[in-house]
N, C-alpha and C. Protein backbone atom coordinates (compact mmCIF):
# COMPACT_ATOMS: atom_id res chain seq x y z
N UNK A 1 0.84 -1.17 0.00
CA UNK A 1 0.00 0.00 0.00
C UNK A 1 0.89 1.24 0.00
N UNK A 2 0.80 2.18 -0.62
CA UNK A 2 1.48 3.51 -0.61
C UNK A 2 1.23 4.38 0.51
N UNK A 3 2.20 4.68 0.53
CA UNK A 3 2.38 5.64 1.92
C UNK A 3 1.65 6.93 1.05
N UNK A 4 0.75 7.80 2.14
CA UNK A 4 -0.08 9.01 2.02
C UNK A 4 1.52 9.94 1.56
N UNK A 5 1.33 10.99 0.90
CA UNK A 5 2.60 12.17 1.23
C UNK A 5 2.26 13.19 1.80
N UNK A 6 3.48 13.69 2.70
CA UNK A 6 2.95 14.86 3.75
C UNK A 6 2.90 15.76 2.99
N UNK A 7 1.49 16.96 3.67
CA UNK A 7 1.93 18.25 3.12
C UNK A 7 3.24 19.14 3.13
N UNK A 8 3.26 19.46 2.39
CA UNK A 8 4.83 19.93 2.56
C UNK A 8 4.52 21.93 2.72
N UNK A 9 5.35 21.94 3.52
CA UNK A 9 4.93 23.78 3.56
C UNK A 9 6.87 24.61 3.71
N UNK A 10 6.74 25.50 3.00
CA UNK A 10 7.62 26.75 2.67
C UNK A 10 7.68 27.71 3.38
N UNK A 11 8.43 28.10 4.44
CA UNK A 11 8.28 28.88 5.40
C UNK A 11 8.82 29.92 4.90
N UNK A 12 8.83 31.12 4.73
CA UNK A 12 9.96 32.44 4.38
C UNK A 12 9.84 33.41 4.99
N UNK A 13 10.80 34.49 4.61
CA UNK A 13 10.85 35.33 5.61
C UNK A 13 11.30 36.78 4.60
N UNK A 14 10.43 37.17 3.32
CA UNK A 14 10.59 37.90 2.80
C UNK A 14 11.15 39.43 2.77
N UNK A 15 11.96 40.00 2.24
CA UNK A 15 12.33 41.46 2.38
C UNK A 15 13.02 41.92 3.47
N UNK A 16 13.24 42.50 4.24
CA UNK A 16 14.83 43.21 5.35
C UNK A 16 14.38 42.83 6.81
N UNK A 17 13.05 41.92 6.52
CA UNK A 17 12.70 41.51 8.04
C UNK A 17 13.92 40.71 8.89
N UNK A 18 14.19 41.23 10.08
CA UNK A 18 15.29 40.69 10.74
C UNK A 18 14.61 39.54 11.56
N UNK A 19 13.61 39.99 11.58
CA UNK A 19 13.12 39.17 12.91
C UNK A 19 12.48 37.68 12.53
N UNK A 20 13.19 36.53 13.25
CA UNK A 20 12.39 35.43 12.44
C UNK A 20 11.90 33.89 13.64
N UNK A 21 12.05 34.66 15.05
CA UNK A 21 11.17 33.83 15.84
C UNK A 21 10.38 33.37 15.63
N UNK A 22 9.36 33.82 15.51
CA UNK A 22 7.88 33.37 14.89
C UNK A 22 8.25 32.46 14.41
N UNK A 23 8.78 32.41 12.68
CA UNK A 23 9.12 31.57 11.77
C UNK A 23 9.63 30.41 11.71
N UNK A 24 10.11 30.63 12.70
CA UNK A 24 11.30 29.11 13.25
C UNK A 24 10.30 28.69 14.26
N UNK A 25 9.44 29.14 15.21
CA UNK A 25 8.55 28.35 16.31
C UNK A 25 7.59 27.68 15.36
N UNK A 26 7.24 28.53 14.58
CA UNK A 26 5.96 27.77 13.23
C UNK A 26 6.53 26.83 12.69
N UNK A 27 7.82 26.52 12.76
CA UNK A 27 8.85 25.81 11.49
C UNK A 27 8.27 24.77 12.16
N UNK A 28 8.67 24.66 13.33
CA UNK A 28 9.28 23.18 14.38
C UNK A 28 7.64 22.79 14.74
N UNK A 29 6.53 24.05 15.47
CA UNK A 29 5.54 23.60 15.44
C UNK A 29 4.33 22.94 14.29
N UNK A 30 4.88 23.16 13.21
CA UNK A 30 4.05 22.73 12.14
C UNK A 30 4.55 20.79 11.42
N UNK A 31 5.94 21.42 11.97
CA UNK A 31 6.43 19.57 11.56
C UNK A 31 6.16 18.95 13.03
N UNK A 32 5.49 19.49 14.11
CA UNK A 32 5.14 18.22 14.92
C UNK A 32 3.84 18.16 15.16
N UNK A 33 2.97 19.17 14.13
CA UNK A 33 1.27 18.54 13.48
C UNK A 33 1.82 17.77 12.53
N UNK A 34 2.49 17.32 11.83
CA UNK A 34 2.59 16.24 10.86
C UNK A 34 2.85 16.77 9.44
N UNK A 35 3.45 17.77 9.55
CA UNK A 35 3.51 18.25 8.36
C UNK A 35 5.08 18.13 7.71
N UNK A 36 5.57 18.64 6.18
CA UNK A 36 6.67 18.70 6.12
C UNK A 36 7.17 20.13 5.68
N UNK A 37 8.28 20.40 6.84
CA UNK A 37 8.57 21.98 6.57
C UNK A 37 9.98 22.83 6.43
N UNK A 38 9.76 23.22 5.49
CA UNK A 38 11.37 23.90 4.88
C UNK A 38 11.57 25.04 4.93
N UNK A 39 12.39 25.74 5.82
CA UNK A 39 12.22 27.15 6.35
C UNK A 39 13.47 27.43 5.64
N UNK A 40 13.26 28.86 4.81
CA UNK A 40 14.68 29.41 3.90
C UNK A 40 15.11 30.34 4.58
N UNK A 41 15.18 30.95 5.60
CA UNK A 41 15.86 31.61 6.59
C UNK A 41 15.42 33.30 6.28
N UNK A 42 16.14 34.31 6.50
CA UNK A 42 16.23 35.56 6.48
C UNK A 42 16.20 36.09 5.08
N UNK A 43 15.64 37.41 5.43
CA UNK A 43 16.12 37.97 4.03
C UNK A 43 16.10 37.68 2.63
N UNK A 44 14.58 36.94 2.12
CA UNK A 44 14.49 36.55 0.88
C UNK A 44 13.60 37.37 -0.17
N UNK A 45 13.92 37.19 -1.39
CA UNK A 45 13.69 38.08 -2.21
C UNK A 45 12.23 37.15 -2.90
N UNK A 46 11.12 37.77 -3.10
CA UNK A 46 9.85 37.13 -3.97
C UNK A 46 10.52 35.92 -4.88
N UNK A 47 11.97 36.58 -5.95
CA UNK A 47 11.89 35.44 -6.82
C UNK A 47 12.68 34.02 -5.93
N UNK A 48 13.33 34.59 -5.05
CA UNK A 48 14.19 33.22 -4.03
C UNK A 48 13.20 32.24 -3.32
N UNK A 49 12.15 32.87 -3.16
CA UNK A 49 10.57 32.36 -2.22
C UNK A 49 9.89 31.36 -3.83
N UNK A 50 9.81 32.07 -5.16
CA UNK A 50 9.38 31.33 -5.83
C UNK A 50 9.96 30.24 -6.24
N UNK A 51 11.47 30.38 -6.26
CA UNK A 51 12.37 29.29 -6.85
C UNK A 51 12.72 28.08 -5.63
N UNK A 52 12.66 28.53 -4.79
CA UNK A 52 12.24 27.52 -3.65
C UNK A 52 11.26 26.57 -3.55
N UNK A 53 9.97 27.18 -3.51
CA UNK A 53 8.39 26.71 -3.76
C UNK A 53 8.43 25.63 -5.06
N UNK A 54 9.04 25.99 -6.13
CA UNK A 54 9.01 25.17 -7.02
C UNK A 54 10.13 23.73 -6.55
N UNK A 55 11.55 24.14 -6.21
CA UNK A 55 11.94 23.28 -6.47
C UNK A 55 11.89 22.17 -5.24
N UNK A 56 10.98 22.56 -4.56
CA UNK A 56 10.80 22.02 -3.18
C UNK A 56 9.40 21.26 -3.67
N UNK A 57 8.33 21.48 -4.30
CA UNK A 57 7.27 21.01 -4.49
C UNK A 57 6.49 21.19 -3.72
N UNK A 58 6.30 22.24 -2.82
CA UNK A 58 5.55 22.43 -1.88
C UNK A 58 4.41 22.81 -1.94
N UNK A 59 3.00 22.60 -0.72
CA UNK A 59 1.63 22.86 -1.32
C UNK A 59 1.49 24.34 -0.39
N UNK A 60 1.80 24.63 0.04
CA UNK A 60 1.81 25.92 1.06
C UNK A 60 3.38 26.83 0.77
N UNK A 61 2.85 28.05 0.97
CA UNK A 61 4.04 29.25 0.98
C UNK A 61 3.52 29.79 2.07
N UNK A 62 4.43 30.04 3.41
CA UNK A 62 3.91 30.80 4.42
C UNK A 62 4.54 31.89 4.48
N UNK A 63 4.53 33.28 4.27
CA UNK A 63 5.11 34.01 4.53
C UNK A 63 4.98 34.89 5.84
N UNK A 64 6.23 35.01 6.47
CA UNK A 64 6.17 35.89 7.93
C UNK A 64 6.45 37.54 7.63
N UNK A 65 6.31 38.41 7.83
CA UNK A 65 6.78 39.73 7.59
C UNK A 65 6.49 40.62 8.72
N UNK A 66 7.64 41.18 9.55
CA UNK A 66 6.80 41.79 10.67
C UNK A 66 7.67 43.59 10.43
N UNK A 67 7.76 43.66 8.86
CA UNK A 67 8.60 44.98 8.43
C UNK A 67 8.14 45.85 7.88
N UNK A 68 6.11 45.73 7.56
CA UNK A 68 5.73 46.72 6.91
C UNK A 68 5.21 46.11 5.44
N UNK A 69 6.23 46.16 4.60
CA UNK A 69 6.28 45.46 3.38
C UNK A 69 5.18 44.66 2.78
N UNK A 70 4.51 44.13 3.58
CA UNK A 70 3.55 43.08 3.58
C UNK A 70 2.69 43.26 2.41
N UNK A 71 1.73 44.42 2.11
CA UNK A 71 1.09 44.92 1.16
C UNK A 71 2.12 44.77 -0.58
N UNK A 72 3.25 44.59 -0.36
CA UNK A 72 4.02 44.42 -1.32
C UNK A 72 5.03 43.20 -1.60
N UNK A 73 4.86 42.72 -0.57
CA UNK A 73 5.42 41.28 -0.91
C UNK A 73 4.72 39.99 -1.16
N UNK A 74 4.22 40.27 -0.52
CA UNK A 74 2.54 38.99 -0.38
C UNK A 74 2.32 39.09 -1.46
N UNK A 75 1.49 40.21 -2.11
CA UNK A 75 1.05 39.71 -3.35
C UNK A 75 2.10 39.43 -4.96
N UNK A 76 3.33 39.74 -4.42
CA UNK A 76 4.16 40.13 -5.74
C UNK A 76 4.55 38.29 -6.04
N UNK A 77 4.76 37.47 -4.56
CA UNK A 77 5.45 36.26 -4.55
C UNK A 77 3.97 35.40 -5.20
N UNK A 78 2.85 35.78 -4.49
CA UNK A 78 1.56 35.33 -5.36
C UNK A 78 2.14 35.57 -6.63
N UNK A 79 1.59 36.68 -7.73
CA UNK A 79 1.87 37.24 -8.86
C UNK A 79 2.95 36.25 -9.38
N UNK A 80 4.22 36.29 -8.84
CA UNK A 80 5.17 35.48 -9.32
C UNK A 80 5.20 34.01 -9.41
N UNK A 81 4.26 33.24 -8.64
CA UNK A 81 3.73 31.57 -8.56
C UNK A 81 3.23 31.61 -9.73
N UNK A 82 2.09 32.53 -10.07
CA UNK A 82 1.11 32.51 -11.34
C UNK A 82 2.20 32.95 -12.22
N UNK A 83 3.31 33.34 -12.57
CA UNK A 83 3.78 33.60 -13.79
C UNK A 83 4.37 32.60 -14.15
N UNK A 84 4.79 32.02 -13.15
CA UNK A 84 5.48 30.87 -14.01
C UNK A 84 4.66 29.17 -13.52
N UNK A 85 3.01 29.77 -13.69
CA UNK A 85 2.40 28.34 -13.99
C UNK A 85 2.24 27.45 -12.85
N UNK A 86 2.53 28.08 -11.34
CA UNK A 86 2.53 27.37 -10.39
C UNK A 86 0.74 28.30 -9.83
N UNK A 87 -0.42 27.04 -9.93
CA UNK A 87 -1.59 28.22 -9.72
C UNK A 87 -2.06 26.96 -8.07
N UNK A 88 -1.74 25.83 -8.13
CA UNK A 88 -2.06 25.05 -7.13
C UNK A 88 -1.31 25.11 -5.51
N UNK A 89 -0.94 26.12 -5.40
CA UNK A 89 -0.06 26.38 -4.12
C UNK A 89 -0.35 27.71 -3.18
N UNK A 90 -0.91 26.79 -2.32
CA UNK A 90 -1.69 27.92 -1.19
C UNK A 90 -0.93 28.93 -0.54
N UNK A 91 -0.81 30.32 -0.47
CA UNK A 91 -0.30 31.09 0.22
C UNK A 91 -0.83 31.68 1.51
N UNK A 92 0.00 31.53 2.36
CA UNK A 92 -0.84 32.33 3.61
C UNK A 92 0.19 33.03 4.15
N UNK A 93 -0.29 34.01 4.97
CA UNK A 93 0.83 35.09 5.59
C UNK A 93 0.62 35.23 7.43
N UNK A 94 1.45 35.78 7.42
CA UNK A 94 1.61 36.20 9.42
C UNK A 94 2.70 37.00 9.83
N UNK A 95 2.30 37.72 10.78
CA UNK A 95 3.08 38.47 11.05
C UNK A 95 2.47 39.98 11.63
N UNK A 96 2.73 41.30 11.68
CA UNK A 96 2.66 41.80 12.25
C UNK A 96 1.16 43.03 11.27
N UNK A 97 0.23 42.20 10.77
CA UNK A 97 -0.36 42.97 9.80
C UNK A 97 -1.54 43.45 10.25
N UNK A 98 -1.51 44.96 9.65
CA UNK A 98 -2.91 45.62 10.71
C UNK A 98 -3.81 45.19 9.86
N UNK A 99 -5.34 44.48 10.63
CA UNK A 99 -6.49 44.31 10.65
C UNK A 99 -6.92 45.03 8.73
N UNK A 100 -6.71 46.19 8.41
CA UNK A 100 -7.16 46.82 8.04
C UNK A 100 -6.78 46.35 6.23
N UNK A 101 -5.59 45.88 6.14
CA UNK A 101 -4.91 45.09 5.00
C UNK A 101 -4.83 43.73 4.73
N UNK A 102 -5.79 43.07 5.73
CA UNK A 102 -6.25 41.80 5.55
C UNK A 102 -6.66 42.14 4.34
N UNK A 103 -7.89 42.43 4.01
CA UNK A 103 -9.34 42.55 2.68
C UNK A 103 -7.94 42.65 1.51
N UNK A 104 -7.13 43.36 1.54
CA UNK A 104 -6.02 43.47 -0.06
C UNK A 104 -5.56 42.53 -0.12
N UNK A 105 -4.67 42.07 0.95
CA UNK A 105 -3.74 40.57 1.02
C UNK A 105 -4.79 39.55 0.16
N UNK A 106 -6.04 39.55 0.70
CA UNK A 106 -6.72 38.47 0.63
C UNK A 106 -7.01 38.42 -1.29
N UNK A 107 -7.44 39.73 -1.59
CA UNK A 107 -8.18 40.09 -3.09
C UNK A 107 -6.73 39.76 -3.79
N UNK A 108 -5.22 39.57 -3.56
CA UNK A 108 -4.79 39.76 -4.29
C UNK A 108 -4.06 38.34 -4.60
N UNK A 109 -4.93 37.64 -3.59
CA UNK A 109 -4.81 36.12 -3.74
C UNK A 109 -3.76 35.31 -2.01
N UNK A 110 -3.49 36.00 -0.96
CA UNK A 110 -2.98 35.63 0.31
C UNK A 110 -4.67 34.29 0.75
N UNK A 111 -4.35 33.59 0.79
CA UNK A 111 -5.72 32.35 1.53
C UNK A 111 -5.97 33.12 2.94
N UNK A 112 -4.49 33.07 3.22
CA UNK A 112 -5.13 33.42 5.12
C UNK A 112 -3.86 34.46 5.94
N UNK A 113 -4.39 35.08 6.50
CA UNK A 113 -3.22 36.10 7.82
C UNK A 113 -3.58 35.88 9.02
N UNK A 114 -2.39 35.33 9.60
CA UNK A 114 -2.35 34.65 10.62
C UNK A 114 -1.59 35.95 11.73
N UNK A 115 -2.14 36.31 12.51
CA UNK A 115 -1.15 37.67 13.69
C UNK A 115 -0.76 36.95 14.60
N UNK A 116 -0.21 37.51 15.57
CA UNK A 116 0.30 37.37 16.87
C UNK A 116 -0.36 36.53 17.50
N UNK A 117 0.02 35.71 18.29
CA UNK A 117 -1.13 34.57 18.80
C UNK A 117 -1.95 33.49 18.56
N UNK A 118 -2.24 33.17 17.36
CA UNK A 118 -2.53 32.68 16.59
C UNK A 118 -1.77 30.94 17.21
N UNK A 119 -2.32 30.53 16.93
CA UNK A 119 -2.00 29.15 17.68
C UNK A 119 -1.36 28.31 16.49
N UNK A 120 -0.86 27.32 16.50
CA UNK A 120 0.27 26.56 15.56
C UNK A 120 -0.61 25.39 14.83
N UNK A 121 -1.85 24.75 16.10
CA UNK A 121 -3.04 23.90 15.85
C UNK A 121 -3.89 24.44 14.79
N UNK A 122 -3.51 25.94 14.86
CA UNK A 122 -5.11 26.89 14.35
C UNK A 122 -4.65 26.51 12.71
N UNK A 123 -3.09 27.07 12.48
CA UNK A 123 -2.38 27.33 11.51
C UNK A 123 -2.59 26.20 10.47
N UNK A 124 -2.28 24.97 11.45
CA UNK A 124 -1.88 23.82 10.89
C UNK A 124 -3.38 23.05 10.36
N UNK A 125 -4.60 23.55 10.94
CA UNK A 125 -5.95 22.88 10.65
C UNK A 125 -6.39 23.49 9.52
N UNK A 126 -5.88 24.69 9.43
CA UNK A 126 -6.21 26.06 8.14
C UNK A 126 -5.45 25.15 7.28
N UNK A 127 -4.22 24.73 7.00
CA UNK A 127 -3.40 24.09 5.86
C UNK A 127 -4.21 22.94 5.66
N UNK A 128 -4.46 22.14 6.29
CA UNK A 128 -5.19 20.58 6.11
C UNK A 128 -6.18 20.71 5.81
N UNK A 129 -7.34 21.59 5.86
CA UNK A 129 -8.58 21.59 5.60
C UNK A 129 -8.60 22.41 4.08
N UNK A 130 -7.43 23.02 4.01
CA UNK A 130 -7.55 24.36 2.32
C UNK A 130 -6.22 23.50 1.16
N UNK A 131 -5.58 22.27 1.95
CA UNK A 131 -5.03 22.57 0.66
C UNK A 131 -5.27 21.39 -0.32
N UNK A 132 -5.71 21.72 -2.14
CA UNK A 132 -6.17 20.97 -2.77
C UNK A 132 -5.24 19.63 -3.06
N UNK A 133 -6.07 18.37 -3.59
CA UNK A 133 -5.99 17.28 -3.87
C UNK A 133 -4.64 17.21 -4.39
N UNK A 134 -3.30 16.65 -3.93
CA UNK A 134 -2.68 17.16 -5.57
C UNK A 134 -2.07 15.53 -5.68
């Protein structure tokens, strides 16, 4: 019988954000819901997040951003999945984003924004329940 394959999820940490606690507690808490997770560290650029995603095969892109940026990175690394033909790979974001830029993130294709507090169970039931058949 074939073994099921884990979801696999892309952790990043887009644009001059220094800060990457979060990212690394999500890393470790998301591979002990059962998931599989590849965190690219600091300081990545949209196309380093896309060329990752691809060559990793991953069904999730999580992006952390707690630098502002958010309104401009989120959707550009979206934008950039769809250019080069990757349309089956869920994006979600977290990090330090006011209430108020949820509704854009979301229209411009982000699945979900996850803030402060946000529990690792919450995170990890949002990935299992949204991401498609593949």
């Amino acid at each position: 019988m074939a073994e099921e394959r884990r979801i696999r999820v892309l952790i990043a940490k887009p644009g001059l954000d220094g800060h990457d606690r979060g990212a690394r507690v999500l890393t470790l808490g998301l591979r002990d819901e059962g998931l599989e997770v590849i965190y690219t560290g600091l300081r990545q650029t949209p196309e380093k997040i896309v060329e990752a995603a691809i060559q990793e095969d991953v069904d999730v892109v999580g992006l952390s951003c707690l630098s502002g940026a958010h309104r401009y990175l989120f959707p550009e690394v979206v934008a950039q999945l769809k250019a080069r033909g990757v349309e089956d790979v869920l994006v979600i974001g977290g990090g330090i984003i006011p209430k108020e830029d949820i509704p854009f993130l979301k229209e411009k294709g982000t699945g979900a924004v996850f803030g402060p507090g946000t529990s690792v169970k919450e995170i990890a039931s949002y990935i299992k329940e949204n991401v498609k058949g593949r």
